[in-house]
N, C-alpha and C. Protein backbone atom coordinates (compact mmCIF):
# COMPACT_ATOMS: atom_id res chain seq x y z
N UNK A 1 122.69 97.61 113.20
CA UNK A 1 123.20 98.79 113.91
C UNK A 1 123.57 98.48 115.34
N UNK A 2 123.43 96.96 115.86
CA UNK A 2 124.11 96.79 116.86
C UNK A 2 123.26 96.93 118.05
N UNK A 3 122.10 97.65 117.69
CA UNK A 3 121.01 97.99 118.57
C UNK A 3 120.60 96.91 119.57
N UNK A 4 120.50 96.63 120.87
CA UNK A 4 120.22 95.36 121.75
C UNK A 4 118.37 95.17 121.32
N UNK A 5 118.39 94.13 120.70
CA UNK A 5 116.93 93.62 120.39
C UNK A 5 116.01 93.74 121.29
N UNK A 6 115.81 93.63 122.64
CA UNK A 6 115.35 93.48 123.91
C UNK A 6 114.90 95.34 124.41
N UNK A 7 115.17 96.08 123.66
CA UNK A 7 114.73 97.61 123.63
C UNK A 7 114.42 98.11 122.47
N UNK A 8 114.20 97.39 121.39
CA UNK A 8 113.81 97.89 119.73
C UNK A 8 112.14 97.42 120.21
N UNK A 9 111.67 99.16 119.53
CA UNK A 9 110.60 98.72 119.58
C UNK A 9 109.38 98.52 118.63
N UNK A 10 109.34 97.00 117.85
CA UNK A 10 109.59 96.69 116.60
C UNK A 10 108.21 95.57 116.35
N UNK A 11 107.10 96.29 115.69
CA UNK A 11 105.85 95.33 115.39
C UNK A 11 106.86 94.12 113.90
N UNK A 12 106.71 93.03 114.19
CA UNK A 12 106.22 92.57 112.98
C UNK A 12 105.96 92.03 111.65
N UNK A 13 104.06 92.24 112.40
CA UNK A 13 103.25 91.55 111.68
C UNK A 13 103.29 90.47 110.44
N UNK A 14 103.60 89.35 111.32
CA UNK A 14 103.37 88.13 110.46
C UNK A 14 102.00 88.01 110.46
N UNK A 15 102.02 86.97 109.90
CA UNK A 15 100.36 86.43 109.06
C UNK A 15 100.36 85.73 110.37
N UNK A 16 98.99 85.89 111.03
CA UNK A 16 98.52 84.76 112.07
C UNK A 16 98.01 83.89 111.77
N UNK A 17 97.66 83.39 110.62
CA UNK A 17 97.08 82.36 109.85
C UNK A 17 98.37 81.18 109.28
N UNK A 18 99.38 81.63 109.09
CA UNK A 18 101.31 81.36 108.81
C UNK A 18 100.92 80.26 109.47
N UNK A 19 101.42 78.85 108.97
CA UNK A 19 101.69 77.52 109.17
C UNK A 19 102.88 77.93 110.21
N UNK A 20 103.49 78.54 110.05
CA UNK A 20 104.91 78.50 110.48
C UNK A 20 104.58 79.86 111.91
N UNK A 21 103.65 80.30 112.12
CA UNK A 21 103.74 81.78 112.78
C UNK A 21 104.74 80.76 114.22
N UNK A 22 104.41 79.88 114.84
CA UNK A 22 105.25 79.67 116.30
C UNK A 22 106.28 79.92 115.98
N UNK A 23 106.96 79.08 115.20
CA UNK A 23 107.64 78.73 115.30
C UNK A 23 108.77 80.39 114.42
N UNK A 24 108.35 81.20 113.49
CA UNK A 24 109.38 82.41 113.61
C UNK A 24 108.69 83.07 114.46
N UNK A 25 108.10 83.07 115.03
CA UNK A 25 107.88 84.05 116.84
C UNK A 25 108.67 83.42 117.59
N UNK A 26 109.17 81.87 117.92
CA UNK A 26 110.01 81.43 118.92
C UNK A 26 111.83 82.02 118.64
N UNK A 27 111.82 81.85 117.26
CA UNK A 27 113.01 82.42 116.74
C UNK A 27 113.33 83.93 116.92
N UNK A 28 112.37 84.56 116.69
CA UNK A 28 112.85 85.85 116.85
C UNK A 28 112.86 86.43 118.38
N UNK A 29 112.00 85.65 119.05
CA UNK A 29 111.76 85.56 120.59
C UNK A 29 113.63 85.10 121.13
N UNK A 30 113.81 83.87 120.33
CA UNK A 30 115.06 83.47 121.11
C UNK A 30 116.13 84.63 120.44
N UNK A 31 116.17 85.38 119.40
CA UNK A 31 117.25 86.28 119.19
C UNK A 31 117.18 87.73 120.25
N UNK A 32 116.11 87.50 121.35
CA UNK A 32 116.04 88.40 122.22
C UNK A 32 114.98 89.99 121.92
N UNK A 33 114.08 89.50 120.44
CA UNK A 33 112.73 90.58 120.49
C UNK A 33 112.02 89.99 121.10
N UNK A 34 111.09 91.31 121.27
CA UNK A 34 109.96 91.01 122.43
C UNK A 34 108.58 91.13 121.49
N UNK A 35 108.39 91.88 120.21
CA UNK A 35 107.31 91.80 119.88
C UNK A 35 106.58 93.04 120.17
N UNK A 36 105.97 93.28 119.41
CA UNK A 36 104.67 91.98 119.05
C UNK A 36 105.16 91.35 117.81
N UNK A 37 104.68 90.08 117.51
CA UNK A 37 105.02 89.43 115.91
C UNK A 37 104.14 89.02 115.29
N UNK A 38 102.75 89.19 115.50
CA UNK A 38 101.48 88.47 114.53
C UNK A 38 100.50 90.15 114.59
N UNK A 39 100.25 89.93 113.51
CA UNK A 39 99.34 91.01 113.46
C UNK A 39 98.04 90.50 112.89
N UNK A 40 96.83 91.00 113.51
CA UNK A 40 95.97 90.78 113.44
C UNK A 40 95.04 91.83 112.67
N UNK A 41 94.96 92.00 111.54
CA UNK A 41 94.83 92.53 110.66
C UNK A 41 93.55 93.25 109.73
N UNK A 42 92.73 94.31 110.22
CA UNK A 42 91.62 93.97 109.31
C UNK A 42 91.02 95.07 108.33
N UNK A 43 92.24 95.59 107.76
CA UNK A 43 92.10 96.87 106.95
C UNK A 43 91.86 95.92 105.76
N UNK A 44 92.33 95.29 105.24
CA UNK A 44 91.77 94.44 103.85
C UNK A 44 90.29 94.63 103.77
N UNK A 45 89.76 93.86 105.09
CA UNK A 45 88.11 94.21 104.97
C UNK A 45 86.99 95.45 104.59
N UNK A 46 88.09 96.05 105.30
CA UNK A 46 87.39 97.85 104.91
C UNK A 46 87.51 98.37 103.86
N UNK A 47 89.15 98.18 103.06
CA UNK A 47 89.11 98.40 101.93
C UNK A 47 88.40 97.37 101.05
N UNK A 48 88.00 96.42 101.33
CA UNK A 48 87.26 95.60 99.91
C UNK A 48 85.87 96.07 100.15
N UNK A 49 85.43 97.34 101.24
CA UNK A 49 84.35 97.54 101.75
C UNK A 49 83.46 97.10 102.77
N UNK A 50 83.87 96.19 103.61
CA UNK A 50 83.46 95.70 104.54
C UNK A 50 82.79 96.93 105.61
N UNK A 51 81.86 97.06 106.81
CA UNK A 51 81.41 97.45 107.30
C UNK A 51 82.42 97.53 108.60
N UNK A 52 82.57 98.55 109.38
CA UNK A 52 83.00 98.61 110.65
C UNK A 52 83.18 97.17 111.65
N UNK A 53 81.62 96.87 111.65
CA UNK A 53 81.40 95.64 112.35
C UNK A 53 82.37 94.35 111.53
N UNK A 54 82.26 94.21 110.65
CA UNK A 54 82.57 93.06 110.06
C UNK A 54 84.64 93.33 109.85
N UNK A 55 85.13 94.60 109.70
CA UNK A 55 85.96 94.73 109.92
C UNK A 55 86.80 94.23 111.34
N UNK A 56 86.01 94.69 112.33
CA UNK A 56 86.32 94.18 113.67
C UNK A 56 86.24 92.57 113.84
N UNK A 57 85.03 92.16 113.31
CA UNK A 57 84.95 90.73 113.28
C UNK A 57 86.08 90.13 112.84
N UNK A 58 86.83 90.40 111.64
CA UNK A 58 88.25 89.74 110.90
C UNK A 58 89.18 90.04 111.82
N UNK A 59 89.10 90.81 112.32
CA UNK A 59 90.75 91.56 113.43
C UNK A 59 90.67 90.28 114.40
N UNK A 60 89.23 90.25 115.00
CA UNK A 60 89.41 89.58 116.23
C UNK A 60 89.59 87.55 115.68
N UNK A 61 88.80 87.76 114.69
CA UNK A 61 89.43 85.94 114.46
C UNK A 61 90.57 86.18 114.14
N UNK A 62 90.99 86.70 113.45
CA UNK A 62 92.89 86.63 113.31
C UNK A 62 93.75 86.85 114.58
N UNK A 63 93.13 87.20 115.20
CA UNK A 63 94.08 87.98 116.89
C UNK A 63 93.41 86.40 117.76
N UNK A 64 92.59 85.77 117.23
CA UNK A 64 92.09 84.36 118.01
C UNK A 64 93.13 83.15 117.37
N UNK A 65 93.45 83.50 115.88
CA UNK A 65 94.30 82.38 115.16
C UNK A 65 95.60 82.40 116.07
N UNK A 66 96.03 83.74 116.17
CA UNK A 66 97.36 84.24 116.67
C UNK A 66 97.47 83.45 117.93
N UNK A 67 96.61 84.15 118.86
CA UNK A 67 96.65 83.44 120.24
C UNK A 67 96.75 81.88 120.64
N UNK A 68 96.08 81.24 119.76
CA UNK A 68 96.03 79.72 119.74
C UNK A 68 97.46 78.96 119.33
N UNK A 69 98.23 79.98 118.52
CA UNK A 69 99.35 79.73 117.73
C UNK A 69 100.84 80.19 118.73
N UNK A 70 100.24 81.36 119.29
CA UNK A 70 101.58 82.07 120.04
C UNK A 70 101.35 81.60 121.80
N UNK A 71 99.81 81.47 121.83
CA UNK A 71 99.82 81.25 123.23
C UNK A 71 100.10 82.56 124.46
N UNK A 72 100.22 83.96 124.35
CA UNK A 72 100.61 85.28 124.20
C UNK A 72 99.76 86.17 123.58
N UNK A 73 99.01 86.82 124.52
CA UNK A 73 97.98 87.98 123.89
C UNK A 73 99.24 88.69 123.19
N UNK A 74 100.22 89.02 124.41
CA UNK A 74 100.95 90.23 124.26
C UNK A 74 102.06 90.25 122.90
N UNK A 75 102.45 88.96 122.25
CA UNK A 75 102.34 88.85 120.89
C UNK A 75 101.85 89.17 119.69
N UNK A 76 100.95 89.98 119.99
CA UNK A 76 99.49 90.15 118.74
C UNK A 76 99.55 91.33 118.78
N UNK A 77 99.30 92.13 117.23
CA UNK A 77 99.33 93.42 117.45
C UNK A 77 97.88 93.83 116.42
N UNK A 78 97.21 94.63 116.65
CA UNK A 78 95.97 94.77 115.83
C UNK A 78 96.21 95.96 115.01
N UNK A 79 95.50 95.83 113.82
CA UNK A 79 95.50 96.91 112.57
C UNK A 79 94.26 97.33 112.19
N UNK A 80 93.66 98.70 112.17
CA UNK A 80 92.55 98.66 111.82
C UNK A 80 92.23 99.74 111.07
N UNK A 81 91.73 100.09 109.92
CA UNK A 81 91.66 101.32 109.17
C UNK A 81 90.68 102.30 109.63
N UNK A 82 91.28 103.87 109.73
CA UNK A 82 90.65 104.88 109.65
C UNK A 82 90.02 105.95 108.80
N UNK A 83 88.83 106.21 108.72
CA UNK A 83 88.43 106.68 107.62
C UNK A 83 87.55 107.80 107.91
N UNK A 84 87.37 108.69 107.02
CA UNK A 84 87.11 110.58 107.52
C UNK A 84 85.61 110.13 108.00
N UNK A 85 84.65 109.31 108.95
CA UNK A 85 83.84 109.29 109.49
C UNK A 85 84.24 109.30 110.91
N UNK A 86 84.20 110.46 111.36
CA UNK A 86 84.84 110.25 112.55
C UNK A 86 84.11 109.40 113.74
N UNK A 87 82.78 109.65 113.71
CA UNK A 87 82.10 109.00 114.68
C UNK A 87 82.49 107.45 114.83
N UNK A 88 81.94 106.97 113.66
CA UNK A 88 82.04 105.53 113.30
C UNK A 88 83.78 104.93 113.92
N UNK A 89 84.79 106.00 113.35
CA UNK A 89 86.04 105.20 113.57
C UNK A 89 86.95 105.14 114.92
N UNK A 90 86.45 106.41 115.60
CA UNK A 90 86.75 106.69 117.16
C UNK A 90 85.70 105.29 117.77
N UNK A 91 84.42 104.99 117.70
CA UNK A 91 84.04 103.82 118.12
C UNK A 91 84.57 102.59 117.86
N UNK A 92 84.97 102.61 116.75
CA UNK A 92 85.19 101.00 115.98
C UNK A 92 86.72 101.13 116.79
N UNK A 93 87.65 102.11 116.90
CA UNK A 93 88.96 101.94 117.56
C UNK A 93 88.60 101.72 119.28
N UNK A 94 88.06 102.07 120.11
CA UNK A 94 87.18 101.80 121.03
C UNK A 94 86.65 100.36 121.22
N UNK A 95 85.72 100.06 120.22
CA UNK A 95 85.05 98.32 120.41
C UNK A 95 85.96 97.55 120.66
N UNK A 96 87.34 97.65 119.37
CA UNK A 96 88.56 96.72 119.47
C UNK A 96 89.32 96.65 120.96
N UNK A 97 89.44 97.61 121.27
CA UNK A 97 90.19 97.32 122.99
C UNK A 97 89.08 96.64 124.07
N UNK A 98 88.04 96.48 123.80
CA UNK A 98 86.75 96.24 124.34
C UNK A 98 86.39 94.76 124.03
N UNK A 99 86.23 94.53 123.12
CA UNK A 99 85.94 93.22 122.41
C UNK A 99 87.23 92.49 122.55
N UNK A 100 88.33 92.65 122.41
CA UNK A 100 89.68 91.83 122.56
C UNK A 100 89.46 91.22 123.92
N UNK A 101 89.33 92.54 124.70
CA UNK A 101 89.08 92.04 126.41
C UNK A 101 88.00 91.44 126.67
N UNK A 102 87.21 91.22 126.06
CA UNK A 102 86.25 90.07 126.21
C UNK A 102 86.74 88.84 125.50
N UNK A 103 87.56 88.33 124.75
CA UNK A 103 87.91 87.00 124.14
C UNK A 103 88.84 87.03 125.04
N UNK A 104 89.83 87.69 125.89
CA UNK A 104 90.85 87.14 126.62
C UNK A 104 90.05 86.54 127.96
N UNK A 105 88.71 87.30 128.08
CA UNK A 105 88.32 86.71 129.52
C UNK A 105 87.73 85.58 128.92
N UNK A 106 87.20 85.56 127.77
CA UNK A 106 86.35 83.66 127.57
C UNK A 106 87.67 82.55 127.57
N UNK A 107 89.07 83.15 126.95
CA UNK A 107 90.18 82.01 126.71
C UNK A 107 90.75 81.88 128.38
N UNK A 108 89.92 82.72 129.55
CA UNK A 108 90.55 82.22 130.95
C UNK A 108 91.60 83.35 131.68
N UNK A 109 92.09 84.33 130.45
CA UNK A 109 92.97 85.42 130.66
C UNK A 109 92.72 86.67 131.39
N UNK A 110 93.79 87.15 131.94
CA UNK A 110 93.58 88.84 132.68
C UNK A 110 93.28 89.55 131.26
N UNK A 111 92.32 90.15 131.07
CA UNK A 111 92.58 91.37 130.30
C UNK A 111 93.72 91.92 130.41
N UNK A 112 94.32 92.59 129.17
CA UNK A 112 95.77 93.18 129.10
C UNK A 112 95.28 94.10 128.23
N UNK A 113 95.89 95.16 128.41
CA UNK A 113 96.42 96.58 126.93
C UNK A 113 96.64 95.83 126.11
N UNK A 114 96.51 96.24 124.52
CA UNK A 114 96.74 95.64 123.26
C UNK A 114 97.31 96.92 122.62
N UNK A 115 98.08 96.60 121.80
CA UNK A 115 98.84 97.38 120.87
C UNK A 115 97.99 97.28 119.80
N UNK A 116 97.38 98.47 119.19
CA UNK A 116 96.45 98.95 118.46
C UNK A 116 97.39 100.26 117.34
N UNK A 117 97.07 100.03 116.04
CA UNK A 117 97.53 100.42 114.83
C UNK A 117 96.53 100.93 114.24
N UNK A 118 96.65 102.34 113.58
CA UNK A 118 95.49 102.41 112.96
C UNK A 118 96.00 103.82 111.53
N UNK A 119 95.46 103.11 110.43
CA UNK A 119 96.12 103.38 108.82
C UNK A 119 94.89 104.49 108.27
N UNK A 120 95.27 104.78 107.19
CA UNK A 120 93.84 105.93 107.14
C UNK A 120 93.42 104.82 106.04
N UNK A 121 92.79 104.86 105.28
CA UNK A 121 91.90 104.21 104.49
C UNK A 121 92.00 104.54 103.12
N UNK A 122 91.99 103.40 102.49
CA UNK A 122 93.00 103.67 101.02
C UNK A 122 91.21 103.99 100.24
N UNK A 123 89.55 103.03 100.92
CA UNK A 123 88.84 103.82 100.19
C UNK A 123 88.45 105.19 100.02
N UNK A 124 88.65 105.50 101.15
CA UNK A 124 88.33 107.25 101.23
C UNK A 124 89.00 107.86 100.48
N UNK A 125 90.45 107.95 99.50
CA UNK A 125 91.51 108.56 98.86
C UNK A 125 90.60 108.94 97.48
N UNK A 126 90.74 109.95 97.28
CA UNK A 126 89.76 110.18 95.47
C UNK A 126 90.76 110.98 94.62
N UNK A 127 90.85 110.78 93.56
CA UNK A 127 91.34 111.34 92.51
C UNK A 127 91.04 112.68 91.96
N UNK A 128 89.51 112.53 91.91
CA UNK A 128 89.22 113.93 91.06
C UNK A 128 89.58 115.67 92.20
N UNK A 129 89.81 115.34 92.95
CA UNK A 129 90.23 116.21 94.33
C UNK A 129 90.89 116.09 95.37
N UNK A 130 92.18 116.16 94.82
CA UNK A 130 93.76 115.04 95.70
C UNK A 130 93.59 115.64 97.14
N UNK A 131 93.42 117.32 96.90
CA UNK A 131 93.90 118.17 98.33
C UNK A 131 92.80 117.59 99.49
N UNK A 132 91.58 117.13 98.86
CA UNK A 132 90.78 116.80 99.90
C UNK A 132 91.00 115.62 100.58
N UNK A 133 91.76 114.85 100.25
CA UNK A 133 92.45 114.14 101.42
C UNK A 133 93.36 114.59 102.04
N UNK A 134 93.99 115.49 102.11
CA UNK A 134 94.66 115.82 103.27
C UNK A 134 93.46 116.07 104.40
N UNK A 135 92.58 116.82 103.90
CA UNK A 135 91.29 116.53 105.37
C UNK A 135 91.17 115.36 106.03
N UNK A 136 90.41 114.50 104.82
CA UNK A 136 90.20 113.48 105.14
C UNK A 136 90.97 112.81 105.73
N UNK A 137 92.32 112.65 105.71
CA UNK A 137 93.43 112.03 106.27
C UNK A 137 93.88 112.48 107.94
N UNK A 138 93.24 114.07 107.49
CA UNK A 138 93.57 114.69 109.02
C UNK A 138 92.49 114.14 110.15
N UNK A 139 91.08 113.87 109.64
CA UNK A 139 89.97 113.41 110.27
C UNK A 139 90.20 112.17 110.49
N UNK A 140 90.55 111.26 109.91
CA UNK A 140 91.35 109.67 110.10
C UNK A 140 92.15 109.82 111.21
N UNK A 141 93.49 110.50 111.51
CA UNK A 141 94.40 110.56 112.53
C UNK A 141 93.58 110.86 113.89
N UNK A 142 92.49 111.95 113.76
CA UNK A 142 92.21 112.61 114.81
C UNK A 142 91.33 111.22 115.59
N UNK A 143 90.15 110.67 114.44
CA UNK A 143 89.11 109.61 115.18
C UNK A 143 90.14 108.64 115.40
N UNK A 144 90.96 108.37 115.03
CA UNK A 144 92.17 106.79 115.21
C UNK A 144 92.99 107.27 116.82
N UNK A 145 93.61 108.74 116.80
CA UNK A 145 93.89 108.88 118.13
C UNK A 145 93.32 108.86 119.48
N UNK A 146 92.20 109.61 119.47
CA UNK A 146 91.26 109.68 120.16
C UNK A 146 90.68 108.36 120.58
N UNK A 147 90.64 107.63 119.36
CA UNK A 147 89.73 105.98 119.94
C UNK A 147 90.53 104.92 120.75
N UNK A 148 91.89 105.51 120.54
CA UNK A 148 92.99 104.88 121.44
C UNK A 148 93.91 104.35 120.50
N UNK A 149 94.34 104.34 119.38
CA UNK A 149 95.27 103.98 118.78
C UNK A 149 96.59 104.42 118.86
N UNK A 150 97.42 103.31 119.08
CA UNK A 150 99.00 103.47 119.60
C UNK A 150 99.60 104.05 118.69
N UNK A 151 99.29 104.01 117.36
CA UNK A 151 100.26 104.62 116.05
C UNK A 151 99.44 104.80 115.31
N UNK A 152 99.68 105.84 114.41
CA UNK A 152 99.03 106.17 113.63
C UNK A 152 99.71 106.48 112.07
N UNK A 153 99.56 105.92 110.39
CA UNK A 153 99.93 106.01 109.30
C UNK A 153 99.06 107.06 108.71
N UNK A 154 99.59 107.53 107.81
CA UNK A 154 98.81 108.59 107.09
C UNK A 154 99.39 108.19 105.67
N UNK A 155 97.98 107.89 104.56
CA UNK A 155 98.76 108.15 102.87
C UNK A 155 98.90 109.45 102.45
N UNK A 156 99.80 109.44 101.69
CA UNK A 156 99.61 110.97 101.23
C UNK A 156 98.73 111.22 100.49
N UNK A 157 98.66 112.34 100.50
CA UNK A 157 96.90 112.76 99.91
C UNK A 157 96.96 112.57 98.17
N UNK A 158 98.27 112.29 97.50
CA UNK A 158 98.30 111.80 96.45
C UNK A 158 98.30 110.72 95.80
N UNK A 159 98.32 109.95 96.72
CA UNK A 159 98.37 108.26 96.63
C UNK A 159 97.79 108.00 95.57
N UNK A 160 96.47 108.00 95.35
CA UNK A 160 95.86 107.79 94.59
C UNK A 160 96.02 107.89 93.30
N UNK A 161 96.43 108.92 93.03
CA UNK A 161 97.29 109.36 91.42
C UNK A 161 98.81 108.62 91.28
N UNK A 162 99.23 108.13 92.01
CA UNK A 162 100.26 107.43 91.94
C UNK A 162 101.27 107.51 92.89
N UNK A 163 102.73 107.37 92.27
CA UNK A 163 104.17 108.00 93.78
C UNK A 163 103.81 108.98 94.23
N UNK A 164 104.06 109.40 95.58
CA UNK A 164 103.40 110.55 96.03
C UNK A 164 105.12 111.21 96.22
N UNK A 165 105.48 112.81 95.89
CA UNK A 165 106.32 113.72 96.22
C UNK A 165 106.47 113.39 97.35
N UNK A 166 107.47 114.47 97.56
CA UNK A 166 108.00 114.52 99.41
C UNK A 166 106.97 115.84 99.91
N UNK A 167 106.10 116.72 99.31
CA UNK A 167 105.54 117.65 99.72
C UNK A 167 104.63 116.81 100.44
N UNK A 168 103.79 115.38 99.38
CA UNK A 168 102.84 114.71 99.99
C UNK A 168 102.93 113.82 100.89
N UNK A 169 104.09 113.53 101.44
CA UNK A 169 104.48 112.73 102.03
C UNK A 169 105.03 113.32 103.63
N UNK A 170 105.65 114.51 103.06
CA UNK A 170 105.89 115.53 104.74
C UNK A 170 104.30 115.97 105.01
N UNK A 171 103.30 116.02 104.14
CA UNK A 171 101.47 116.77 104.92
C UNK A 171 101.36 115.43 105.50
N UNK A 172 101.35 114.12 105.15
CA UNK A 172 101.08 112.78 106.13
C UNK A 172 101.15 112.80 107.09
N UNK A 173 102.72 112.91 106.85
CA UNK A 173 103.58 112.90 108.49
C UNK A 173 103.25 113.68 109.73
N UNK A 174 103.34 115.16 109.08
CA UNK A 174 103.16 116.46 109.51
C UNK A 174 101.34 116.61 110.25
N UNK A 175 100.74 115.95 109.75
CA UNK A 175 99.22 115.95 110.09
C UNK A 175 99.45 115.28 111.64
N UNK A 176 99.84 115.07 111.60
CA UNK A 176 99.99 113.91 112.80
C UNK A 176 100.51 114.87 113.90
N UNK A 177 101.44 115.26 113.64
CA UNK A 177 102.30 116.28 114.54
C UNK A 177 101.32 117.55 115.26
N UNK A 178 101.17 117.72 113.93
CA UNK A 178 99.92 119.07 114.28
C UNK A 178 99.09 118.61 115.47
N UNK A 179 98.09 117.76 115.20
CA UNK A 179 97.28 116.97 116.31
C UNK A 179 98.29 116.79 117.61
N UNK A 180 98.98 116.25 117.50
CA UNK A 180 99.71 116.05 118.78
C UNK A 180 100.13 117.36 119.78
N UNK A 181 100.57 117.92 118.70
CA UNK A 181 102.12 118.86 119.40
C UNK A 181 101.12 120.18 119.27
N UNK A 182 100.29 120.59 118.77
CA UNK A 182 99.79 121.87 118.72
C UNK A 182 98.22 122.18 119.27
N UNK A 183 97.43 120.84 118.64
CA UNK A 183 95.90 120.69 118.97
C UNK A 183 96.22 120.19 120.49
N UNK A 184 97.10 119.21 120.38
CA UNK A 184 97.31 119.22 122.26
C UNK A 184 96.63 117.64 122.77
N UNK A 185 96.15 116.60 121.36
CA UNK A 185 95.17 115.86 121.55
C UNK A 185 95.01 114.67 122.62
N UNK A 186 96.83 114.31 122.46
CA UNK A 186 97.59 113.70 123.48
C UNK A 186 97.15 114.03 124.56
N UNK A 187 96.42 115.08 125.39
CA UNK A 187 96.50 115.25 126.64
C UNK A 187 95.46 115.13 127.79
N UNK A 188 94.29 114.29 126.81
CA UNK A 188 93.46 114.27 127.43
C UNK A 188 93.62 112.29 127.44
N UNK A 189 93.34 111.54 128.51
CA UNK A 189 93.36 110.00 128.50
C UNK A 189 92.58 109.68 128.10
N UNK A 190 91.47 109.57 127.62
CA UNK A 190 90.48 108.78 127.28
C UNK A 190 89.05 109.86 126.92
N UNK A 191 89.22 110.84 125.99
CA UNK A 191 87.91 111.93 125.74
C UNK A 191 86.66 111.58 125.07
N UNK A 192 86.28 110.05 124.93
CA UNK A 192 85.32 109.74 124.47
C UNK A 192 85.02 108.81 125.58
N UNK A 193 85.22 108.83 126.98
CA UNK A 193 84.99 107.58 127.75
C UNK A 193 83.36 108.55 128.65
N UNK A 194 82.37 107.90 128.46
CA UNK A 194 81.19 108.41 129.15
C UNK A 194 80.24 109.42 128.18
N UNK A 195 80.75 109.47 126.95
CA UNK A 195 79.77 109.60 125.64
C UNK A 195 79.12 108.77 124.93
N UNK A 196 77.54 108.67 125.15
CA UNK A 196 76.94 107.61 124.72
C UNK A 196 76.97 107.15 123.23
N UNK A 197 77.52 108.30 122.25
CA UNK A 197 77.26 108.31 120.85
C UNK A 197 78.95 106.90 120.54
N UNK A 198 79.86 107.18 121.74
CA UNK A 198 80.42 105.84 121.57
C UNK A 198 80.68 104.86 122.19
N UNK A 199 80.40 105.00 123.44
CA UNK A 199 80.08 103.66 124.50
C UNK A 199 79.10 102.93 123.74
């Protein structure tokens, strides 16, 4: 579409583990994107059941593979799943901006902002009661925004049963909006900063 690469603003996520990750980050670097191009990834973990902690643990060695490979925090983009526990996932989105900035200060680096992603969680989705993920999905967006996540995905609450309609697919979208544009959630900077239940 002609679009100047150098203002698209465009994750992505290669494998940071990729034999090859420099070298298509230098390429797409020299066609004039900026990135991010490695994603550091650790929704697999959560969905195979992994624990919060151990989820975070995979993000950050993959966002360590990346760095060693790209040389560029600001290359790396993190993924992390949200799931209708809100407590748990507003923290765990929290630790990640926290814990990153502690491996950039051991590799010698300024702490920097990280581009943070956050998906709702394909275990939480149930079958025998489709509509109740749209909650659940709405409680995912809300703890994923709040914990600082730059973007936010929503499945449709039918996923689970298979292709999801466009009804289930505009409540995804639309969940999101709501929070933003009506709950207002956007407008506070940081509403979990000086609450001990997530510091």
């Amino acid at each position: 579409r002609s679009a100047e690469p150098s203002v698209v603003d465009l994750a992505f996520g290669l494998d940071p583990l990729a034999a090859d990750l420099a070298a298509s980050a230098r390429s797409l670097s020299q066609r004039g994107f900026k990135g991010p191009f490695a994603a550091a990834d650790g929704r697999a973990v959560h969905d195979a059941g992994g624990t919060p902690a151990q989820e975070l643990a995979f993000a950050l060695s993959a966002g360590l593979a990346a760095l060693r490979a790209l040389e560029n925090p600001a290359q790396i983009e993190f993924r992390l799943a949200a799931d209708a526990d809100q407590f748990a996932t507003l923290a765990k989105f929290r630790a990640m901006r926290w814990l990153w900035g502690r491996v950039e200060e051991a590799c010698g680096l300024q702490p920097a902002p990280i581009r943070l992603a956050a998906s709702s969680a394909w275990r939480m989705m149930t079958t025998a009661e489709p509509f109740v993920n749209v909650m659940r999905a709405t409680l995912a967006a809300f703890a994923a925004g709040l914990g600082g996540a730059d973007s936010v995905t929503l499945l449709p609450f039918s996923q689970a049963l298979g292709l999801p309609d466009s009804f289930a697919r505009r409540l995804a979208r639309n969940a999101q909006l709501v929070e933003l544009r009506e709950a207002r959630l956007g407008f506070v900077a940081d509403p979990a900063a000086g609450a001990g239940g997530y510091e």
